[in-house]
C-alpha atoms as a PDB file:
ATOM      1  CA  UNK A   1      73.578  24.412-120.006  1.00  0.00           C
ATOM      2  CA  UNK A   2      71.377  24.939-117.159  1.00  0.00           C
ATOM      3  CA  UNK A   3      68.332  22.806-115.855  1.00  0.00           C
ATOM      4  CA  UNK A   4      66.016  25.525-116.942  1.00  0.00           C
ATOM      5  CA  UNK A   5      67.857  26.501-120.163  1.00  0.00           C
ATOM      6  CA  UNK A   6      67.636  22.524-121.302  1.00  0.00           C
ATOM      7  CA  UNK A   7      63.969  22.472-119.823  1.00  0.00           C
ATOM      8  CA  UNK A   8      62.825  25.155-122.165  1.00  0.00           C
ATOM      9  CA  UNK A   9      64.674  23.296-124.926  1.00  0.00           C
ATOM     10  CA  UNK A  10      62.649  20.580-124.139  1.00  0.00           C
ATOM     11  CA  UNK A  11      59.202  22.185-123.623  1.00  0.00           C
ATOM     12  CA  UNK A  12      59.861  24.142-127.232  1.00  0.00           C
ATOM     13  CA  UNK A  13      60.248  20.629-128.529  1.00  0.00           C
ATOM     14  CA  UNK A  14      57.380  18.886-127.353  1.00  0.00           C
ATOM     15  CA  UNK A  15      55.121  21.771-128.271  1.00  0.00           C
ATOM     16  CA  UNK A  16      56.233  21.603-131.971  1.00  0.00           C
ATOM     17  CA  UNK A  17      55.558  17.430-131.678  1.00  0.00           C
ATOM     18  CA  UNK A  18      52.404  18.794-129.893  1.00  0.00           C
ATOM     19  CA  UNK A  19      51.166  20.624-132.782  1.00  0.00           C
ATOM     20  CA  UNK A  20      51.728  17.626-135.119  1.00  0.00           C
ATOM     21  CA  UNK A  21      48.842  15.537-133.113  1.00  0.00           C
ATOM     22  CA  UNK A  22      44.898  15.820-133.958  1.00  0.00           C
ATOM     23  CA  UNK A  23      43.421  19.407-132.230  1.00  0.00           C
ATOM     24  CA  UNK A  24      40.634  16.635-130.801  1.00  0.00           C
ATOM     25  CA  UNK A  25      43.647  15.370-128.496  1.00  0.00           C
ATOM     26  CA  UNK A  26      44.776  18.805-126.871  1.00  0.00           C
ATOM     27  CA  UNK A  27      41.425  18.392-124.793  1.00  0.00           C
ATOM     28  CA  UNK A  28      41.802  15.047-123.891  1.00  0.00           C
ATOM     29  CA  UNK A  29      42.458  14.348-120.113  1.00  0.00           C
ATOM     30  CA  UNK A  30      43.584  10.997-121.173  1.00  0.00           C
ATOM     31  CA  UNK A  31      45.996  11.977-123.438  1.00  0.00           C
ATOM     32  CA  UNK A  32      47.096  15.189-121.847  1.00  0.00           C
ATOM     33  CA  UNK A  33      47.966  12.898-118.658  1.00  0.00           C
ATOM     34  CA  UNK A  34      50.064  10.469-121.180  1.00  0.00           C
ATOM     35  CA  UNK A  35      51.590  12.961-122.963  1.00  0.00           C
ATOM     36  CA  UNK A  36      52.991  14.677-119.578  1.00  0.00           C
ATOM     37  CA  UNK A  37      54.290  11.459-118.371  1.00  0.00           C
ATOM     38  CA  UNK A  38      56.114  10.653-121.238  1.00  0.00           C
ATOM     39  CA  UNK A  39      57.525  14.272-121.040  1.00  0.00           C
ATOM     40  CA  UNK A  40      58.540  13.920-117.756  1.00  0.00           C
ATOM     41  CA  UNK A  41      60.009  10.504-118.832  1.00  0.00           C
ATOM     42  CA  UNK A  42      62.254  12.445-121.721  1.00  0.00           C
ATOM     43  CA  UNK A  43      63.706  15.048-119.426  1.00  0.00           C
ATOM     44  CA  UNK A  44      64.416  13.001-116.717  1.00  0.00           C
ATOM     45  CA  UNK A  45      66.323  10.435-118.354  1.00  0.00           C
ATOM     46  CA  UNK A  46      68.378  13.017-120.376  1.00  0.00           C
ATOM     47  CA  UNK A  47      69.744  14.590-117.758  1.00  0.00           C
ATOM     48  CA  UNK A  48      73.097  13.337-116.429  1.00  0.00           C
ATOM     49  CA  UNK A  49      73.748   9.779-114.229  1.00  0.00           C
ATOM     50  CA  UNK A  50      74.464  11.730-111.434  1.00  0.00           C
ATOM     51  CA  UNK A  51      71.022  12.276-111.369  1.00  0.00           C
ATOM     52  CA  UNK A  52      69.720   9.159-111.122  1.00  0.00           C
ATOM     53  CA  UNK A  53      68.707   8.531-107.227  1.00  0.00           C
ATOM     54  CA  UNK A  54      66.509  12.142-107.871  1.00  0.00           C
ATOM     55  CA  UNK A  55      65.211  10.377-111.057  1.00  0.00           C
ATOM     56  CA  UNK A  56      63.403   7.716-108.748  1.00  0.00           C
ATOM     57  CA  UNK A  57      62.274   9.794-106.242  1.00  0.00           C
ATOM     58  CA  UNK A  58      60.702  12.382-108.692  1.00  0.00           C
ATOM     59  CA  UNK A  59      59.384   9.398-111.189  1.00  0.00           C
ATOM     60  CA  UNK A  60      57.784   7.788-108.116  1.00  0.00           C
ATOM     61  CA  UNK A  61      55.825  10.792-106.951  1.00  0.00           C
ATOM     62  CA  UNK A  62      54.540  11.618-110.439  1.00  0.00           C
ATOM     63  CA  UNK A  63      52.876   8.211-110.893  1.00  0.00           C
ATOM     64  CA  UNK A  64      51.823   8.262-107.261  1.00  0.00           C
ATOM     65  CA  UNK A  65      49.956  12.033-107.225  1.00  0.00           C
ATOM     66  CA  UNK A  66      51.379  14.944-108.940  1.00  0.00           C
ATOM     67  CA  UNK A  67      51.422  16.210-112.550  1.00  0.00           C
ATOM     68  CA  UNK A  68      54.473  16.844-114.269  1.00  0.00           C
ATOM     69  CA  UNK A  69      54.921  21.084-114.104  1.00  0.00           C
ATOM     70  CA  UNK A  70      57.501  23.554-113.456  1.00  0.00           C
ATOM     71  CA  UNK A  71      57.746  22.697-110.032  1.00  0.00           C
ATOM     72  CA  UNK A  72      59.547  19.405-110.495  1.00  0.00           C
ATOM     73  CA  UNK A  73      62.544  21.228-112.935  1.00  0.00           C
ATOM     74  CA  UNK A  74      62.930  24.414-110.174  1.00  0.00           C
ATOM     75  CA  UNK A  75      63.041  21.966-107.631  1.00  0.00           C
ATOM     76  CA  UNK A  76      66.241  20.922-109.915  1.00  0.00           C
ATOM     77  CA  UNK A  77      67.365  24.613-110.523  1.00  0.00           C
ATOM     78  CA  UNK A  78      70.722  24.153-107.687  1.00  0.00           C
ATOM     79  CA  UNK A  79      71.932  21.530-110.700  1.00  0.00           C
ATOM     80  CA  UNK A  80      73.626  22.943-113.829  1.00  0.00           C
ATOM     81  CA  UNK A  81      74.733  19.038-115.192  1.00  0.00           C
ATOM     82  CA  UNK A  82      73.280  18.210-117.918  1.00  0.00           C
ATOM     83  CA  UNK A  83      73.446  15.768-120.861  1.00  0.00           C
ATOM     84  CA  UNK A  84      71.876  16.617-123.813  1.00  0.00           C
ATOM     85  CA  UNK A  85      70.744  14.479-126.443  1.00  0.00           C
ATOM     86  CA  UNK A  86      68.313  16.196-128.712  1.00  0.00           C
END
């Protein structure tokens, strides 16, 4: 399975949790912010060991600056390891 193949797996998942959750909270800064860390959190530590120096690297600029978006998985799109544990 590919980066993006198991991204979209992912992102089809946490919409479906997504839609579970009060309507109030899709509007919430707060809670949008929280719920794309803890995204970013899930896909990161799913993928493979041999990922884990990028892990750090991409973890630490997330909680320094950037929101988690595409950008961070096609930045992984050269990798095709991945271990999946949905």
């Amino acid at each position: 399975m590919s980066i993006q193949d198991f991204y979209f797996v992912m992102t089809t998942l946490w919409d479906q949790l997504a839609l579970t959750k009060p309507a109030e909270l899709s509007v919430s800064a707060p809670y949008i912010t929280c719920r794309e860390s803890q995204c970013l959190v899930q896909f990161l530590m799913a993928l493979c060991s041999d990922f884990e120096s990028l892990h750090g690297s991409i973890l630490l600029e997330k909680f320094s600056t950037l929101p988690f978006n595409k950008s961070i998985s096609s930045s992984l799109a050269p990798f095709d390891l991945v271990h999946f544990d949905v």
